[in-house]
Every structure is written in structure tokens, then in C-alpha cells.
N, C-alpha and C. Protein backbone atom coordinates (compact mmCIF):
# COMPACT_ATOMS: atom_id res chain seq x y z
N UNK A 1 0.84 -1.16 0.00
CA UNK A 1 0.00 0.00 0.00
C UNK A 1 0.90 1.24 0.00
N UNK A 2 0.91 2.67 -1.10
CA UNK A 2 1.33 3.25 -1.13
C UNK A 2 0.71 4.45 -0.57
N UNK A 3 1.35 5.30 0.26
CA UNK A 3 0.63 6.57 1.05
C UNK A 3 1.59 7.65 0.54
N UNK A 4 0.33 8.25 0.08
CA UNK A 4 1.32 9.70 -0.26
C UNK A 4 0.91 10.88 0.25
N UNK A 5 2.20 11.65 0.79
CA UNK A 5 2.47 12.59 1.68
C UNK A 5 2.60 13.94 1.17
N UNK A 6 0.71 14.44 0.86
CA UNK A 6 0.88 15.79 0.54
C UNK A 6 1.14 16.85 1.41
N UNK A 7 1.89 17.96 1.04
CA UNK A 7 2.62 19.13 1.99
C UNK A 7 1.73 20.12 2.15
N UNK A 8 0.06 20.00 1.71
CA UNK A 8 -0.38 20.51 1.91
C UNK A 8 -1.84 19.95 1.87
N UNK A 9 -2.25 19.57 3.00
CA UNK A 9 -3.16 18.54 2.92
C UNK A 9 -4.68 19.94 2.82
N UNK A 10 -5.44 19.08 2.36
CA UNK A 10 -7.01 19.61 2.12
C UNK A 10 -7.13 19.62 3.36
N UNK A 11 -8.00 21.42 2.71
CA UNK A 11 -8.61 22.39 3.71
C UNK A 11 -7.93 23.51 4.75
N UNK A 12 -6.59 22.71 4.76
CA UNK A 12 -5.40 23.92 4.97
C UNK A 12 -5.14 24.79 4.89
N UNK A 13 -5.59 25.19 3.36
CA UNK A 13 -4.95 26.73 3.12
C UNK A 13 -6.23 27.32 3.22
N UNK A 14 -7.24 26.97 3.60
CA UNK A 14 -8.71 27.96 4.41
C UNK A 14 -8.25 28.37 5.70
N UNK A 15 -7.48 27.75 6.44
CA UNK A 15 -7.53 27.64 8.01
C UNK A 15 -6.35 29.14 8.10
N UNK A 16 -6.82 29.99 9.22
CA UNK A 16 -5.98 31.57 9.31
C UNK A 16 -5.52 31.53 10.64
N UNK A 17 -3.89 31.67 10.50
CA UNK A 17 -3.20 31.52 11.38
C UNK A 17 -2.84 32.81 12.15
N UNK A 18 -3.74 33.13 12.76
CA UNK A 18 -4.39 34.15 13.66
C UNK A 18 -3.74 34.10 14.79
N UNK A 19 -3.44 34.96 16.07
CA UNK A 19 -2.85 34.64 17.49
C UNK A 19 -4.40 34.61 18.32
N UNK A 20 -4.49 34.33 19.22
CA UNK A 20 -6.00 34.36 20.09
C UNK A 20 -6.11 35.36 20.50
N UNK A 21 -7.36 35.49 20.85
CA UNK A 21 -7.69 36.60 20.73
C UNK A 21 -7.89 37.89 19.77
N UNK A 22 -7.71 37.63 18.28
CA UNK A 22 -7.22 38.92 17.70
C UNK A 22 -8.54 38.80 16.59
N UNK A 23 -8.95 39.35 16.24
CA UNK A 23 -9.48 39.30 14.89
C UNK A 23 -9.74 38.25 14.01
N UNK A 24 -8.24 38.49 13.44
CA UNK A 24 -7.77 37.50 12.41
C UNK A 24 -7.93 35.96 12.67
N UNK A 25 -8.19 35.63 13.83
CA UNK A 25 -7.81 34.34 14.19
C UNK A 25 -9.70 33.39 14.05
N UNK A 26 -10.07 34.68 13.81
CA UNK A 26 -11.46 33.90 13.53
C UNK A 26 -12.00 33.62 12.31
N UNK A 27 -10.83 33.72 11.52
CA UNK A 27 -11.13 33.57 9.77
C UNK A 27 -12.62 34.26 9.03
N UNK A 28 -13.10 33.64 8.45
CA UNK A 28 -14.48 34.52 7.76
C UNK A 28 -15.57 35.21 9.06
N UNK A 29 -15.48 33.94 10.52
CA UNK A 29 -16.62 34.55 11.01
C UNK A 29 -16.91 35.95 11.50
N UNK A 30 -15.60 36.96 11.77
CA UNK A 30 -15.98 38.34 11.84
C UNK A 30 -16.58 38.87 10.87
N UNK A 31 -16.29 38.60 9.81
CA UNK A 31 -16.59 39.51 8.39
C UNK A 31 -18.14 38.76 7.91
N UNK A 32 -18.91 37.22 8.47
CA UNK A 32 -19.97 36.91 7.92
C UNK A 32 -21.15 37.72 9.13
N UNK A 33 -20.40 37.90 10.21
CA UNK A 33 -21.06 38.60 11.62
C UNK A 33 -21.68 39.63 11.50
N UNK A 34 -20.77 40.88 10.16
CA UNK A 34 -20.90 42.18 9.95
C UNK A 34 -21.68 42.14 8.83
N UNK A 35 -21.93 40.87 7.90
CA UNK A 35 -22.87 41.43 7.03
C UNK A 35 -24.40 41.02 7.16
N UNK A 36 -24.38 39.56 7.94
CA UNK A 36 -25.72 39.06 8.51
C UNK A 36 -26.07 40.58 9.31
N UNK A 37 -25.40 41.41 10.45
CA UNK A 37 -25.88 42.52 10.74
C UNK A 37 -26.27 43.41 9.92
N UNK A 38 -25.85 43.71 8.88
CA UNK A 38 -25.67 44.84 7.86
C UNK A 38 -27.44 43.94 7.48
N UNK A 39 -27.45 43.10 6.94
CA UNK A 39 -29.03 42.17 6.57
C UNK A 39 -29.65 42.71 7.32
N UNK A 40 -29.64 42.44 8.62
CA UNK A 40 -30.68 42.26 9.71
C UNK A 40 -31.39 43.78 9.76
N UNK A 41 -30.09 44.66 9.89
CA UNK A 41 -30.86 46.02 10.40
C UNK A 41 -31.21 46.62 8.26
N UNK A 42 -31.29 46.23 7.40
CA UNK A 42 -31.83 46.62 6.60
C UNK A 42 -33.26 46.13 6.62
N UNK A 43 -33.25 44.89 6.66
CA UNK A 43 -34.51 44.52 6.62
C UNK A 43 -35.63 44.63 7.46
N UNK A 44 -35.02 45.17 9.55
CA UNK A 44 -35.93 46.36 10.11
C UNK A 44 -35.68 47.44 9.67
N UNK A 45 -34.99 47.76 9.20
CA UNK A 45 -35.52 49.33 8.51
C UNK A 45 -36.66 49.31 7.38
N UNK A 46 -36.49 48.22 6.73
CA UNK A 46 -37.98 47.82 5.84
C UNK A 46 -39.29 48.02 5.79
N UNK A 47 -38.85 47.36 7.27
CA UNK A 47 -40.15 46.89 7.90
C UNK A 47 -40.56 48.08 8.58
N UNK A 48 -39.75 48.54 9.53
CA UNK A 48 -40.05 50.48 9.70
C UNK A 48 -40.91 51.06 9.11
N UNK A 49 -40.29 51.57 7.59
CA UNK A 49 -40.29 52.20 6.64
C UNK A 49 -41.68 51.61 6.19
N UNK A 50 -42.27 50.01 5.57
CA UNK A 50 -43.62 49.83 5.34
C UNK A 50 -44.74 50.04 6.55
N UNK A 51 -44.42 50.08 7.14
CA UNK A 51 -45.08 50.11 8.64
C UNK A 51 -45.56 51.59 8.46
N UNK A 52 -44.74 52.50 8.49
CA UNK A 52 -45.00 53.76 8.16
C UNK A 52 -45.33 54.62 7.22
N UNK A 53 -45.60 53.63 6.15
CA UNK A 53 -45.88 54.46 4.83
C UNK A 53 -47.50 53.63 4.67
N UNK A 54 -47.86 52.47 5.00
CA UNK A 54 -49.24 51.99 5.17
C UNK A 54 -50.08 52.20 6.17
N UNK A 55 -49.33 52.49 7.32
CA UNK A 55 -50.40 52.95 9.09
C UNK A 55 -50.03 54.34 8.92
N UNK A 56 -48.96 55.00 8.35
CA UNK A 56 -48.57 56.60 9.08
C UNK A 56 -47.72 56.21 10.37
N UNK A 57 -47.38 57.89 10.72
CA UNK A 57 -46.71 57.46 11.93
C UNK A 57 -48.13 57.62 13.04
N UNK A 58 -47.37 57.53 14.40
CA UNK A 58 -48.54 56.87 15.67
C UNK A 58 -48.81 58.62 15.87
């Protein structure tokens, strides 16, 4: 049986060699954090915004 010894095994070069604690060390999830937010508060502002253009304001 022959095993071969890649120097760069799959999924590796995704992984971010970050120090703890810092930012960087959390690879995509800071940057997917800021746009699910960036989503979230557009789509209450939406909802705001129809709320207030079909009832008026209170």
C-alpha cells in the first residue's frame, strides 16, 4: 500500500493563522457577523419604513 504525503493537505490553506484573541484568528466569522448585521438592520428598517408608509406614523 502506497501513502502519499501531501505538503499541503485539504482544507489547509482555508484555516488563518491568527494569534487568540485577535481578529484575524477567527477567519471569515468576523466579516460573515458584519454582514448578517448589515441584513438584519436593513430589513428592520424595511419593515419600519412599510409600517409607516401603510399605518402613518402613531
Amino acid at each position: 500500500m502506497v501513502v502519499i504525503d501531501h505538503p499541503d493537505p485539504v482544507g489547509s490553506s482555508r484555516l488563518v493563522s491568527g494569534h487568540f484573541g485577535t481578529v484575524e484568528s477567527g477567519g471569515w466569522i468576523p466579516l460573515l457577523n458584519v454582514l448578517i448585521a448589515i441584513k438584519v438592520t436593513l430589513g428592520s428598517w424595511t419593515m419600519v419604513q412599510l409600517f409607516v408608509r401603510c399605518r402613518g406614523l402613531l
